[in-house]
PDB file of N, CA and C in Angstrom:
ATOM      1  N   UNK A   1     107.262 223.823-118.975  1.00  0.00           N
ATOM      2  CA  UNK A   1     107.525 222.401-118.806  1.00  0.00           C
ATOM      3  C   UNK A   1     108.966 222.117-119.198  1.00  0.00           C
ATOM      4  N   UNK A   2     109.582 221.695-118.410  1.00  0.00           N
ATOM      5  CA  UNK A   2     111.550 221.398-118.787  1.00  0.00           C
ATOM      6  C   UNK A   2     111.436 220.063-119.601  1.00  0.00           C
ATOM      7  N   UNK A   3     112.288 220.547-120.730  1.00  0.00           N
ATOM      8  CA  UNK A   3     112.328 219.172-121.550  1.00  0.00           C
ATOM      9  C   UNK A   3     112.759 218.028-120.810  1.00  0.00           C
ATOM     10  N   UNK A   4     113.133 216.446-121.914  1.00  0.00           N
ATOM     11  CA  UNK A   4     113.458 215.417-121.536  1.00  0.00           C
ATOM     12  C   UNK A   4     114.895 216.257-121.352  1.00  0.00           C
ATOM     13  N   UNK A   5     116.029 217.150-122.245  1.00  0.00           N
ATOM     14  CA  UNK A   5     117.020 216.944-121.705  1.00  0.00           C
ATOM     15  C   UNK A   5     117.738 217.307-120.091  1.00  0.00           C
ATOM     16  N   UNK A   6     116.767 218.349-120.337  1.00  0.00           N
ATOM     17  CA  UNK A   6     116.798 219.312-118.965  1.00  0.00           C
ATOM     18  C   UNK A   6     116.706 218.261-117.205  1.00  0.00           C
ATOM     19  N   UNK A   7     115.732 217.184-117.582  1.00  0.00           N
ATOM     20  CA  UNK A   7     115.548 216.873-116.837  1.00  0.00           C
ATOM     21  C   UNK A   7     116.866 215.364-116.854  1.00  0.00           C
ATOM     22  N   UNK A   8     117.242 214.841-118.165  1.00  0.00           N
ATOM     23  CA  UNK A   8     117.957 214.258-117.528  1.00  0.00           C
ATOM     24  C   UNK A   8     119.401 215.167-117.118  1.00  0.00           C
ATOM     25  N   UNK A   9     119.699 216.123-117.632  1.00  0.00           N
ATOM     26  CA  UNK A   9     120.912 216.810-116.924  1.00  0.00           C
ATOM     27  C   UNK A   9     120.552 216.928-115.400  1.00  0.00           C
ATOM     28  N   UNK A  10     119.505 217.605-115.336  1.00  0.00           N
ATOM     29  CA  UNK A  10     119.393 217.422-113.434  1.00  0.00           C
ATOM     30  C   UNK A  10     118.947 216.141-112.570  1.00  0.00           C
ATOM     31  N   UNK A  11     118.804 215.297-113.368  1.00  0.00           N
ATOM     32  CA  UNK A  11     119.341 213.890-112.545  1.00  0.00           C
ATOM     33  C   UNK A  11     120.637 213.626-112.631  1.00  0.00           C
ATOM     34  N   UNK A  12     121.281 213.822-113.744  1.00  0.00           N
ATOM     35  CA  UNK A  12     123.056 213.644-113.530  1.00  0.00           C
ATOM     36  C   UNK A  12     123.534 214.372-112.647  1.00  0.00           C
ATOM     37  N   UNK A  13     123.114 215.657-112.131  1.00  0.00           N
ATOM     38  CA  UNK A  13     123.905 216.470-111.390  1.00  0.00           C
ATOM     39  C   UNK A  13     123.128 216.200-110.434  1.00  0.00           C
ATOM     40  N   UNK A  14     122.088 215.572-109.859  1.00  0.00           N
ATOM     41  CA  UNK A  14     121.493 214.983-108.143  1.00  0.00           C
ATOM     42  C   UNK A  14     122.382 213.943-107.636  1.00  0.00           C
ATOM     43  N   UNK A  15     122.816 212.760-109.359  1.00  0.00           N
ATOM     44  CA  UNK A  15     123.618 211.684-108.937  1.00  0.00           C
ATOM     45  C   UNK A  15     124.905 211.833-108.747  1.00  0.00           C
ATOM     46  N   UNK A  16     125.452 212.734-109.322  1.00  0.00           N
ATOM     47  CA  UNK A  16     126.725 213.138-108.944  1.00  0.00           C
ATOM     48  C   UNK A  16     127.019 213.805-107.782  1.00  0.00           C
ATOM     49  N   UNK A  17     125.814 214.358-107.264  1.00  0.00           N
ATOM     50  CA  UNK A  17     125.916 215.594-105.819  1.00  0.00           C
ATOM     51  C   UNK A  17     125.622 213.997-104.805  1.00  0.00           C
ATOM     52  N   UNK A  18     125.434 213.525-105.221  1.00  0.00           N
ATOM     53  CA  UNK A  18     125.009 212.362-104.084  1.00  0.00           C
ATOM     54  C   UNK A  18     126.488 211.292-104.158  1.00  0.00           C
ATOM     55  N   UNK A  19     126.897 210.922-105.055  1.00  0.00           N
ATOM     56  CA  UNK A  19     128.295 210.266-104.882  1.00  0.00           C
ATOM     57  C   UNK A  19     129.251 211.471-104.364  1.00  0.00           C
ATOM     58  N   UNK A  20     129.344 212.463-104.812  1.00  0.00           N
ATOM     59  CA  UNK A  20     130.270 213.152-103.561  1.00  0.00           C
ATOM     60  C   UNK A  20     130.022 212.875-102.392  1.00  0.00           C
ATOM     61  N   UNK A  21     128.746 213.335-102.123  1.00  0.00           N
ATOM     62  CA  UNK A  21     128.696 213.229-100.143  1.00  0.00           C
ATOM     63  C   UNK A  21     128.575 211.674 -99.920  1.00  0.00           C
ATOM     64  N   UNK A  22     128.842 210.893-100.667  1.00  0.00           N
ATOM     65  CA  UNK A  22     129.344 209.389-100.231  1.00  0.00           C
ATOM     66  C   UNK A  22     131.339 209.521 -99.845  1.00  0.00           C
ATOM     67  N   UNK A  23     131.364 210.308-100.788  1.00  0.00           N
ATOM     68  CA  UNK A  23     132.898 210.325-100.693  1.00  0.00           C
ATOM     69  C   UNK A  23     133.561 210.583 -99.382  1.00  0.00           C
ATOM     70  N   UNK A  24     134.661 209.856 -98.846  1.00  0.00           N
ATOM     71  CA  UNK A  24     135.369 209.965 -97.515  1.00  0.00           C
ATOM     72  C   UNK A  24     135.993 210.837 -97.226  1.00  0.00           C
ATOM     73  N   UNK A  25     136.717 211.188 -98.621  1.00  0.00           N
ATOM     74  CA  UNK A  25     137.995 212.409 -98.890  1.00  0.00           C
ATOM     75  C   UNK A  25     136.886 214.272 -98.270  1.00  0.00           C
ATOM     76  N   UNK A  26     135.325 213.891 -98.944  1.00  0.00           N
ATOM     77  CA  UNK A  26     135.040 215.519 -98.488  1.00  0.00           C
ATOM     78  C   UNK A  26     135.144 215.201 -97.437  1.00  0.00           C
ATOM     79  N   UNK A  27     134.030 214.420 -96.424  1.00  0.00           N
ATOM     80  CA  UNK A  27     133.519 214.074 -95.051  1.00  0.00           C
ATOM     81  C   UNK A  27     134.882 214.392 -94.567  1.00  0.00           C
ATOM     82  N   UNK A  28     136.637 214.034 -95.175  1.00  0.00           N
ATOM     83  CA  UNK A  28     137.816 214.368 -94.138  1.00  0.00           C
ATOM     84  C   UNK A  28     137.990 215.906 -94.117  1.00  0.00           C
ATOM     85  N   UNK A  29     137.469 216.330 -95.312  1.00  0.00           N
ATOM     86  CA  UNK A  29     137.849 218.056 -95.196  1.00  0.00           C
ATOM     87  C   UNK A  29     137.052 219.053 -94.535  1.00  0.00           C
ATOM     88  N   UNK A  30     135.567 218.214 -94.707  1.00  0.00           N
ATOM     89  CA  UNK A  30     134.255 218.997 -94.108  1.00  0.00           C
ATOM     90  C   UNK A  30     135.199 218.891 -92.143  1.00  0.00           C
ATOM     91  N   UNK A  31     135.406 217.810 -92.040  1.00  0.00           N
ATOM     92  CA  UNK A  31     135.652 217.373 -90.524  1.00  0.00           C
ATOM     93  C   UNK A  31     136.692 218.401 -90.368  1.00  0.00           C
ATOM     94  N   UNK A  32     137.833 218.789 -91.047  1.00  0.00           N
ATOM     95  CA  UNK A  32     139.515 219.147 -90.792  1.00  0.00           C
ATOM     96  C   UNK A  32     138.778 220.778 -90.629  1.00  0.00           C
ATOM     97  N   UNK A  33     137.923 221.643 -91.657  1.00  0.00           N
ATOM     98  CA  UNK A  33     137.551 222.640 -91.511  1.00  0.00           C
ATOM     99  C   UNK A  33     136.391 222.876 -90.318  1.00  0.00           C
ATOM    100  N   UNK A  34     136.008 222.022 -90.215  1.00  0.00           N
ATOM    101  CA  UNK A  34     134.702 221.849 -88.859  1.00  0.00           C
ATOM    102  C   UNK A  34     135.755 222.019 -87.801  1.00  0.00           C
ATOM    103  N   UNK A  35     136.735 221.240 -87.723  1.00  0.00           N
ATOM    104  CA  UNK A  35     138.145 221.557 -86.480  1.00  0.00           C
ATOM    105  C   UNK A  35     138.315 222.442 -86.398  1.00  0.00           C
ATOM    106  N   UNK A  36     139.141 223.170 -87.536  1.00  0.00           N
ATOM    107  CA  UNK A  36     139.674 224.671 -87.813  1.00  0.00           C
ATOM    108  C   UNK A  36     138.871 225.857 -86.861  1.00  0.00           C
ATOM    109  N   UNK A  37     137.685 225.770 -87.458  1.00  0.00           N
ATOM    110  CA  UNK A  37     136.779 226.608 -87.287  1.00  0.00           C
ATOM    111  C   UNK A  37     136.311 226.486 -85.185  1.00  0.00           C
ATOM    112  N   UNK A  38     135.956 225.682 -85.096  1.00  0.00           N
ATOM    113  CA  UNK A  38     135.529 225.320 -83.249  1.00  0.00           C
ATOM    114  C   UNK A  38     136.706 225.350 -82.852  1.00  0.00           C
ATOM    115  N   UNK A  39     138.030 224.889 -82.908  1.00  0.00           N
ATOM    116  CA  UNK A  39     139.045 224.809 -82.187  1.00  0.00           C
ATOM    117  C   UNK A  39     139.147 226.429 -81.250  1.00  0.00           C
ATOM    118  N   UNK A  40     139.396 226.320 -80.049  1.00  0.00           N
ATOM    119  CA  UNK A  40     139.532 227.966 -79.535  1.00  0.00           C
ATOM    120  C   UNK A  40     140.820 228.122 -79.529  1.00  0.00           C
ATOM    121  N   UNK A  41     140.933 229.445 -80.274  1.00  0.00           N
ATOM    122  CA  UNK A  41     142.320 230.033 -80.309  1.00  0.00           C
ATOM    123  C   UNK A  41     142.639 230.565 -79.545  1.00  0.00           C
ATOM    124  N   UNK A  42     143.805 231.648 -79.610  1.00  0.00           N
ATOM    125  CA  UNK A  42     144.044 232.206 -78.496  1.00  0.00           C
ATOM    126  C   UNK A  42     144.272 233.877 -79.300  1.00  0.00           C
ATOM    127  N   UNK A  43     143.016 234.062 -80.273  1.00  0.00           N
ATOM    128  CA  UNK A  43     143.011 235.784 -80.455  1.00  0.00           C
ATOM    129  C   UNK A  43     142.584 236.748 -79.126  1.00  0.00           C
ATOM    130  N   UNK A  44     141.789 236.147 -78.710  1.00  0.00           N
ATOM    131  CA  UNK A  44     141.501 236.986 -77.612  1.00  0.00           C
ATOM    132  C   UNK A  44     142.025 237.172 -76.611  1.00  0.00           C
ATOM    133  N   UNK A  45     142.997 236.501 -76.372  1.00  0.00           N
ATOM    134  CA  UNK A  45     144.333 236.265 -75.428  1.00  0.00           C
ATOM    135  C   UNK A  45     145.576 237.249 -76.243  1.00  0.00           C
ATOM    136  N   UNK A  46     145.472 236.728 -77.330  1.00  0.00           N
ATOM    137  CA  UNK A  46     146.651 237.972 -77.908  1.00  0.00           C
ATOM    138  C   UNK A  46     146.490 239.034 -77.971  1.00  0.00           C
ATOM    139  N   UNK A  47     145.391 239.455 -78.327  1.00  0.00           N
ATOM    140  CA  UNK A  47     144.438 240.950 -78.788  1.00  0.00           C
ATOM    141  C   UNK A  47     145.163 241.460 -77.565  1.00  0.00           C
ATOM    142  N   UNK A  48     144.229 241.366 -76.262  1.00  0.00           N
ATOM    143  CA  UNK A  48     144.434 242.049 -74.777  1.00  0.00           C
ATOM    144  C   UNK A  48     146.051 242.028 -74.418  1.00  0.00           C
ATOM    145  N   UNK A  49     146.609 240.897 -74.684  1.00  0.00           N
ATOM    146  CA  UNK A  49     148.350 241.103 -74.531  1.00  0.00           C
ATOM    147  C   UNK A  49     148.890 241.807 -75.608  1.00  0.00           C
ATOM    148  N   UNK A  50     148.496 242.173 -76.551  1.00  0.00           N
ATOM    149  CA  UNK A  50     149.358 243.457 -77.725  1.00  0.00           C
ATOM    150  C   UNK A  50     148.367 244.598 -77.417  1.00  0.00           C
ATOM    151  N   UNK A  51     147.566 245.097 -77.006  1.00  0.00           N
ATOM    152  CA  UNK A  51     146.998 246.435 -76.410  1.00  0.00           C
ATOM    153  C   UNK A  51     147.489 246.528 -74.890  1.00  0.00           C
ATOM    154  N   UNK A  52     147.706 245.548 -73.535  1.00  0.00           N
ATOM    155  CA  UNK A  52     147.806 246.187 -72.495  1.00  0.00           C
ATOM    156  C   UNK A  52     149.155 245.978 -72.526  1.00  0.00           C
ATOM    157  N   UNK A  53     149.528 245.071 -72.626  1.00  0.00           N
ATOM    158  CA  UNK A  53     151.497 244.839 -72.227  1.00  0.00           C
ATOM    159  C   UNK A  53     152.448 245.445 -73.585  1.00  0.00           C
ATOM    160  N   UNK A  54     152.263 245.172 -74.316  1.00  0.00           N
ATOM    161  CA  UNK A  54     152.925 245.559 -75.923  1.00  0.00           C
ATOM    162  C   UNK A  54     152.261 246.992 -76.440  1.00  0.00           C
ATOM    163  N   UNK A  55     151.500 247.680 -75.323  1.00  0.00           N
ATOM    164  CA  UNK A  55     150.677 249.033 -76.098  1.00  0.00           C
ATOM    165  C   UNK A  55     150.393 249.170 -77.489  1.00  0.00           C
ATOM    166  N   UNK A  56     150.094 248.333 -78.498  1.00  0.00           N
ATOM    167  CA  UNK A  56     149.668 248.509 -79.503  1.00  0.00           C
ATOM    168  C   UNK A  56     148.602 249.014 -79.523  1.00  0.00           C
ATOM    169  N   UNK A  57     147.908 249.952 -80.603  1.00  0.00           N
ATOM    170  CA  UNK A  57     147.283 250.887 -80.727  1.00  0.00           C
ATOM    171  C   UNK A  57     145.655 249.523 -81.813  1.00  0.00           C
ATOM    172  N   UNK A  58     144.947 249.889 -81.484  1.00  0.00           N
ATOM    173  CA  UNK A  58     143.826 248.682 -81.899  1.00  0.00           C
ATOM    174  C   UNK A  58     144.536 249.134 -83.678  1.00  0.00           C
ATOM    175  N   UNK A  59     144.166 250.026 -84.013  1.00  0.00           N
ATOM    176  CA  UNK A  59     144.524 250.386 -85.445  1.00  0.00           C
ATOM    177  C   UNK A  59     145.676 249.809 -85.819  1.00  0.00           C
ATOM    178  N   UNK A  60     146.579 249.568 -85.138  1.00  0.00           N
ATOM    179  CA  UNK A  60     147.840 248.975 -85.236  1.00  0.00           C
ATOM    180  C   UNK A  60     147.555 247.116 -85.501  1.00  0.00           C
ATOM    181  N   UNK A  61     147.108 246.823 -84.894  1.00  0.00           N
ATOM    182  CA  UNK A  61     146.242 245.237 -84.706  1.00  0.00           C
ATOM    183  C   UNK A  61     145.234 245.279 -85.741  1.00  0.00           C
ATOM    184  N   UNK A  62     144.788 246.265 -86.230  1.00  0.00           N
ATOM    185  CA  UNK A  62     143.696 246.296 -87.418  1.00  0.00           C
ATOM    186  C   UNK A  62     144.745 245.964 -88.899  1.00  0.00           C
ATOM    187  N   UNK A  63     145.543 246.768 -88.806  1.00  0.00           N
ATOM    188  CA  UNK A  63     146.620 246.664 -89.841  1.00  0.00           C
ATOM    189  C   UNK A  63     147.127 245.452 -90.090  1.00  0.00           C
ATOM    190  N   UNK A  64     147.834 245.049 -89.210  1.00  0.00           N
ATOM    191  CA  UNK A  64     147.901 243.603 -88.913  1.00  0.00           C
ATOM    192  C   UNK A  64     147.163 242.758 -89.280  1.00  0.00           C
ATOM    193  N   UNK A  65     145.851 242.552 -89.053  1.00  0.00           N
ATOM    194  CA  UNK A  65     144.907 241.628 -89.984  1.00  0.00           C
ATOM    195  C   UNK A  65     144.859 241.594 -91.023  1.00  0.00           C
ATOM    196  N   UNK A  66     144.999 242.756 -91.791  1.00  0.00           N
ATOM    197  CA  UNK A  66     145.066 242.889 -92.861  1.00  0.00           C
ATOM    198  C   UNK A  66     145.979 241.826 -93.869  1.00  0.00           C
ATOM    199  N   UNK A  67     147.372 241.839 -92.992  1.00  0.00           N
ATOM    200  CA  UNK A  67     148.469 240.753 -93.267  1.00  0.00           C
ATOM    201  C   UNK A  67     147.680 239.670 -93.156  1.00  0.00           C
ATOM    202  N   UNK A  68     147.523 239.191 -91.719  1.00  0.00           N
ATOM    203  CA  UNK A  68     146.581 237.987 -91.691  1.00  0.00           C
ATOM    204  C   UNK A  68     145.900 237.260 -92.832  1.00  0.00           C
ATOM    205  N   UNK A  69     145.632 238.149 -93.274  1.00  0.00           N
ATOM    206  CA  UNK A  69     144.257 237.965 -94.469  1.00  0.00           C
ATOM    207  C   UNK A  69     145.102 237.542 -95.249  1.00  0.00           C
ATOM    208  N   UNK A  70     145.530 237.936 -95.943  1.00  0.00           N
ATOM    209  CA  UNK A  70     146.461 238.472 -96.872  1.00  0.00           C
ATOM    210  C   UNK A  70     147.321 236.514 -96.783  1.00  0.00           C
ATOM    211  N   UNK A  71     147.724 236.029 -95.915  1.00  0.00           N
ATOM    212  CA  UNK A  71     148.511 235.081 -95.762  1.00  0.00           C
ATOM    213  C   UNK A  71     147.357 234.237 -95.531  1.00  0.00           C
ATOM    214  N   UNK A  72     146.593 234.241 -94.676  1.00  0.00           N
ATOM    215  CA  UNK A  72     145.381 233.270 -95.259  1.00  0.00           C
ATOM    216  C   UNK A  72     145.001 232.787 -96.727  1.00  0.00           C
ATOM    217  N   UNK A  73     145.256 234.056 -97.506  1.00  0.00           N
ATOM    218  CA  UNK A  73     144.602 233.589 -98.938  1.00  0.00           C
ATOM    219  C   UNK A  73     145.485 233.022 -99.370  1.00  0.00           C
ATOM    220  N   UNK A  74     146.881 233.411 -99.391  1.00  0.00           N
ATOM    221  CA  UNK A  74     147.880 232.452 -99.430  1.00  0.00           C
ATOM    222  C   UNK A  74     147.926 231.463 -99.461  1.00  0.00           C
ATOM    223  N   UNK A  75     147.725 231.100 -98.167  1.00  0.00           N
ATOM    224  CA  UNK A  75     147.718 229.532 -97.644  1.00  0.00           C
ATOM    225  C   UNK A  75     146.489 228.679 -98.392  1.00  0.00           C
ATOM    226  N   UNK A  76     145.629 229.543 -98.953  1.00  0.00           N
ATOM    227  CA  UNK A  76     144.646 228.817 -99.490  1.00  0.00           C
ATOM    228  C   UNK A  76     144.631 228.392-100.564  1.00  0.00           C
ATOM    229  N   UNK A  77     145.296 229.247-101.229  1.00  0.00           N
ATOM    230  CA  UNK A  77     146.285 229.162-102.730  1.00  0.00           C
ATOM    231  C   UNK A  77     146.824 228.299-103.100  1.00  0.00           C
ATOM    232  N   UNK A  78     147.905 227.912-101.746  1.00  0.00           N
ATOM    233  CA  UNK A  78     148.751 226.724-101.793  1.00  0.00           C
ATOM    234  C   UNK A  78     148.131 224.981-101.539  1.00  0.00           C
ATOM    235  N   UNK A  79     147.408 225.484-100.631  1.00  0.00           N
ATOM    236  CA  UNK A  79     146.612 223.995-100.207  1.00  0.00           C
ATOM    237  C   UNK A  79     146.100 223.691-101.662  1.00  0.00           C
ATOM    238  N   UNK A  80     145.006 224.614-102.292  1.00  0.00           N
ATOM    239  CA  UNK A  80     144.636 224.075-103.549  1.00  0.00           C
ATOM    240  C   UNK A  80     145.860 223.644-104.614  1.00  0.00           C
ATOM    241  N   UNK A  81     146.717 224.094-104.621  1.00  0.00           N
ATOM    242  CA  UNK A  81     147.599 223.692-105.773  1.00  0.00           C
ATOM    243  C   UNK A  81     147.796 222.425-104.885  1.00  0.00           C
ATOM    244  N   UNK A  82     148.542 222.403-103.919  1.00  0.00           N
ATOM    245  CA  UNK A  82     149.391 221.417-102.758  1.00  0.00           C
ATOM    246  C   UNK A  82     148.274 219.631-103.378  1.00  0.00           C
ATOM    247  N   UNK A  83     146.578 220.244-103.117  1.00  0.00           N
ATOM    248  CA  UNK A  83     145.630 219.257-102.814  1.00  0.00           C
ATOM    249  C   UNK A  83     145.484 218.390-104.241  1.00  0.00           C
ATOM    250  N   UNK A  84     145.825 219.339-105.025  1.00  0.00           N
ATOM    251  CA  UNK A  84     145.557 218.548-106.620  1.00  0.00           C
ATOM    252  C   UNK A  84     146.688 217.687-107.023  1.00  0.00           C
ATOM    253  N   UNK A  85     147.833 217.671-106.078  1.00  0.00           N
ATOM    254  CA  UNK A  85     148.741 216.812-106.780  1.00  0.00           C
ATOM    255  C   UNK A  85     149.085 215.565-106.028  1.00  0.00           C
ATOM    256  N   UNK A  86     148.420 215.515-104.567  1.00  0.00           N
ATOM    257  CA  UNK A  86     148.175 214.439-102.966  1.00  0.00           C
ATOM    258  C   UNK A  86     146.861 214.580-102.598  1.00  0.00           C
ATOM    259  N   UNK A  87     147.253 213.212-102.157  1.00  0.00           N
ATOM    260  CA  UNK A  87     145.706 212.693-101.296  1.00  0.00           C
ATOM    261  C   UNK A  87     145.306 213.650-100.460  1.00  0.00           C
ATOM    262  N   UNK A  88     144.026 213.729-100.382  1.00  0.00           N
ATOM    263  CA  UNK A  88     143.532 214.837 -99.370  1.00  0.00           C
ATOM    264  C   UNK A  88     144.315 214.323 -97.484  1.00  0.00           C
ATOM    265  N   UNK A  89     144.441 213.136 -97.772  1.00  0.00           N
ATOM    266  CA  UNK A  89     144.855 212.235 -96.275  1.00  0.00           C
ATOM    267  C   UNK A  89     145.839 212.828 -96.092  1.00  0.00           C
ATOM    268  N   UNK A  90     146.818 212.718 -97.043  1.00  0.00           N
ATOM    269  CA  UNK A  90     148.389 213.293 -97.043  1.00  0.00           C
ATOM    270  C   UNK A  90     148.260 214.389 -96.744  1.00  0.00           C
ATOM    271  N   UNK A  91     147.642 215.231 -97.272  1.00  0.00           N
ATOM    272  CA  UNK A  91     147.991 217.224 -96.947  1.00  0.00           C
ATOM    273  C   UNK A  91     147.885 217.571 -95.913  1.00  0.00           C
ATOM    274  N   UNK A  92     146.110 216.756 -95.567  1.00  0.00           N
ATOM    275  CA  UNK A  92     145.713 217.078 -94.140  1.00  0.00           C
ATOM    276  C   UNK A  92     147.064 216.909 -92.856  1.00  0.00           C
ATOM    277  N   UNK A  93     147.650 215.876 -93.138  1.00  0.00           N
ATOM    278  CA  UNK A  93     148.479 214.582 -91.937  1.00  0.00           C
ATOM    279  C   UNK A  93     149.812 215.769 -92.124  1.00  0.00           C
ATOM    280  N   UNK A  94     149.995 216.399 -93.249  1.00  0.00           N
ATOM    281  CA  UNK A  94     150.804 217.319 -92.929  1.00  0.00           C
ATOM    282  C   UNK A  94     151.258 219.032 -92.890  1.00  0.00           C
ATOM    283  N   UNK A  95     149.402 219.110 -92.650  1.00  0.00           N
ATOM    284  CA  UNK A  95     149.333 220.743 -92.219  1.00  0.00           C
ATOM    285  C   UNK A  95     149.404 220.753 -90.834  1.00  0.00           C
ATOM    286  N   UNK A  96     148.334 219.065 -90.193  1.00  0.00           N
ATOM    287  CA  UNK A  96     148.401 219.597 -89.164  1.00  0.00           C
ATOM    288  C   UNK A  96     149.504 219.882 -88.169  1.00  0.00           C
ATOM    289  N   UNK A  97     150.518 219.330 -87.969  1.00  0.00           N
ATOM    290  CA  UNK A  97     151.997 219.162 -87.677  1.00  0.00           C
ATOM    291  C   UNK A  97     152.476 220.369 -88.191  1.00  0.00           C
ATOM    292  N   UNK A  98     152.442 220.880 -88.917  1.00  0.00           N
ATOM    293  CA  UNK A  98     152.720 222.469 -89.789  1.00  0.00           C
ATOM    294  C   UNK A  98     152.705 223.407 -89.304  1.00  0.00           C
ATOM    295  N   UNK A  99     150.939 223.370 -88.883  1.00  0.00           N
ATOM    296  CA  UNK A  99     150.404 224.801 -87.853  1.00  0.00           C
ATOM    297  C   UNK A  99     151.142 224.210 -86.750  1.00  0.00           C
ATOM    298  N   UNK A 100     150.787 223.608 -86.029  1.00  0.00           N
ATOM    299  CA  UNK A 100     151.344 223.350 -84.577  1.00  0.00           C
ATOM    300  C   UNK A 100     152.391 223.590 -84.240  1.00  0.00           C
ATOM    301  N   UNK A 101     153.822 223.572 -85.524  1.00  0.00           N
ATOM    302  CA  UNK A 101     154.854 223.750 -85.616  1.00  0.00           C
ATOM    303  C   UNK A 101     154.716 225.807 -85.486  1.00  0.00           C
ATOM    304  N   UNK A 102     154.216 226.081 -86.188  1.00  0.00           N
ATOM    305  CA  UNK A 102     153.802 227.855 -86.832  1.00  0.00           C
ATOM    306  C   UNK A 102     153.658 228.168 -85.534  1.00  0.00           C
ATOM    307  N   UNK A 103     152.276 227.762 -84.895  1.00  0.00           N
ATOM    308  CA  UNK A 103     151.721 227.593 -83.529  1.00  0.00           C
ATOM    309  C   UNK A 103     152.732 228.084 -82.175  1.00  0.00           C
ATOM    310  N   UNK A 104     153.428 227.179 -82.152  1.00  0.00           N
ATOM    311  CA  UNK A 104     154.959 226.969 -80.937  1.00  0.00           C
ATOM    312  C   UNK A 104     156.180 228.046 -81.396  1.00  0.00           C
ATOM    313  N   UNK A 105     156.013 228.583 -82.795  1.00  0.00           N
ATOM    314  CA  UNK A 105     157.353 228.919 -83.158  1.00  0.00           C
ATOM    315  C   UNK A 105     158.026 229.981 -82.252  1.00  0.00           C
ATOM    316  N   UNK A 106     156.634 230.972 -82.081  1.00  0.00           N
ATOM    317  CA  UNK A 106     157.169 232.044 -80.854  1.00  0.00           C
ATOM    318  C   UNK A 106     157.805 231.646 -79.836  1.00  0.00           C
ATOM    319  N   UNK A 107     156.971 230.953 -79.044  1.00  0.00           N
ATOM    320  CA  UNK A 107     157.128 230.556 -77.985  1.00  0.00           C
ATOM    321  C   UNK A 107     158.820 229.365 -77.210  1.00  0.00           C
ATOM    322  N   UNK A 108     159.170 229.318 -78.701  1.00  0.00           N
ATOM    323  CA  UNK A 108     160.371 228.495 -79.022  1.00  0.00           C
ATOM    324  C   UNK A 108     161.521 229.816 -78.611  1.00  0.00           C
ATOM    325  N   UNK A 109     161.321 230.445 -80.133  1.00  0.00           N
ATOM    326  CA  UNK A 109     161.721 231.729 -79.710  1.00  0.00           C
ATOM    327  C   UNK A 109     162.303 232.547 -78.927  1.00  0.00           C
ATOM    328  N   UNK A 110     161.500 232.937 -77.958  1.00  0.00           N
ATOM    329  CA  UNK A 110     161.418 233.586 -76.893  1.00  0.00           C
ATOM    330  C   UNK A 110     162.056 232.619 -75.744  1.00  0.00           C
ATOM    331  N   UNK A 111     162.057 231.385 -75.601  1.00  0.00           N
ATOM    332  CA  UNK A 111     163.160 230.820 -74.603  1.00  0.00           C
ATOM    333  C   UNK A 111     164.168 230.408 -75.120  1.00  0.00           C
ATOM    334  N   UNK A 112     164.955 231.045 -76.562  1.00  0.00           N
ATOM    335  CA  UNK A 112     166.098 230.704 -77.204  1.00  0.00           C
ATOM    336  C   UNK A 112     167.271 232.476 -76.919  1.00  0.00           C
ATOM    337  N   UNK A 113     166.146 233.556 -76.471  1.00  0.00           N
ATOM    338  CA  UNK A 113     166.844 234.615 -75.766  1.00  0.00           C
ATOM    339  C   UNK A 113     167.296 234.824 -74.898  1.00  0.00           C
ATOM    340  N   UNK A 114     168.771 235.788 -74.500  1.00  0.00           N
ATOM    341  CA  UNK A 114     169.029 235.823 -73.107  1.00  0.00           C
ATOM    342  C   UNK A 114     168.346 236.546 -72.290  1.00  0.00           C
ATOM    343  N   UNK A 115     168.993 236.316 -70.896  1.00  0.00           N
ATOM    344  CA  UNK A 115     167.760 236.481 -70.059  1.00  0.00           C
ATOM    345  C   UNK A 115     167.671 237.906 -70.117  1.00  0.00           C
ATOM    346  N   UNK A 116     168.413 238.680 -70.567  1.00  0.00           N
ATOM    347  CA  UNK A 116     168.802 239.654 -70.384  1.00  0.00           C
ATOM    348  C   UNK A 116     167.685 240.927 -71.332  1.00  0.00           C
ATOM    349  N   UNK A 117     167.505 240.190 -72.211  1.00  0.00           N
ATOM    350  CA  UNK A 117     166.469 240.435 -73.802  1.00  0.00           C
ATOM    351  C   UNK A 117     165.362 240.517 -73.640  1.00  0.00           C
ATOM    352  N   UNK A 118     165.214 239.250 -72.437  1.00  0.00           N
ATOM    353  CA  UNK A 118     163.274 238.905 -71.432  1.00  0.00           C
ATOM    354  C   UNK A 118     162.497 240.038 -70.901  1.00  0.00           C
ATOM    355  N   UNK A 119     161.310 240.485 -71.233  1.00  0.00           N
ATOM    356  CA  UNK A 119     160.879 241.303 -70.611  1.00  0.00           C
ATOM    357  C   UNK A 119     160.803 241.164 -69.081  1.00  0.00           C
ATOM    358  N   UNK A 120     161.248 242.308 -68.403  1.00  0.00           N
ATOM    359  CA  UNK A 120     161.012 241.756 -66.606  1.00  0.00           C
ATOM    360  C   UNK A 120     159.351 241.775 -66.472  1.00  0.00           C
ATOM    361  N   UNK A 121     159.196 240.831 -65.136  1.00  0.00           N
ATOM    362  CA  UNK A 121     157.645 240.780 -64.930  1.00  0.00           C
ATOM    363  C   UNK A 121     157.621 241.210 -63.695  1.00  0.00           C
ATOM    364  N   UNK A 122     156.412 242.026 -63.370  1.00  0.00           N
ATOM    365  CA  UNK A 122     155.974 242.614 -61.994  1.00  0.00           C
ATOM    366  C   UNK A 122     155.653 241.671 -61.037  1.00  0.00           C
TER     367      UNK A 122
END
């Protein structure tokens, strides 16, 4: 039988789990990572263009993730420090502009070379 305290500690922690999911700030992060996650990327578009055109070796692209990872946790690192000192509104309003920026950077890139540098196309 759980004592009186037991039981009021687990009503404090039902009422507290219940004013979070009132809160707007998760519902914006649950939503921003619900994005993250469904948004379609374009790995599977890169994968096949660094194995058939760029001959990278899959092991080579395996390695590579590894980085990936590696800068993911990073980034996760930072958001948490980044999130404790700004509104969750604020961080969000300026990752997303961030990636998109990260996103384009190649592609910036690559029409800032001469033509000469361009891979020819068949």
């Amino acid at each position: 039988m759980p004592s009186a305290w037991k039981r009021t500690e687990r009503a404090e922690t039902v009422a507290a789990l219940r004013q979070a999911a009132r809160s707007p700030e998760l519902w914006m992060v649950v939503g921003y990572v619900f994005y993250l996650i469904f948004t379609p990327g374009t790995n599977m578009a890169k994968f096949y263009y660094s194995v058939d055109t760029l001959h990278f070796s899959k092991q080579f692209i395996g390695n590579l993730g590894q980085f990936t990872s590696a800068g993911v946790l990073l980034g996760i690192l930072f958001f948490a420090a980044v999130s404790r000192k700004l509104p969750v509104a604020a961080v969000t309003c300026l990752t997303v502009p961030a990636a998109l920026l990260i996103l384009l950077l190649p592609a910036w890139a690559k029409s800032r070379q001469p033509l000469s540098a361009q891979p020819e196309t068949i």
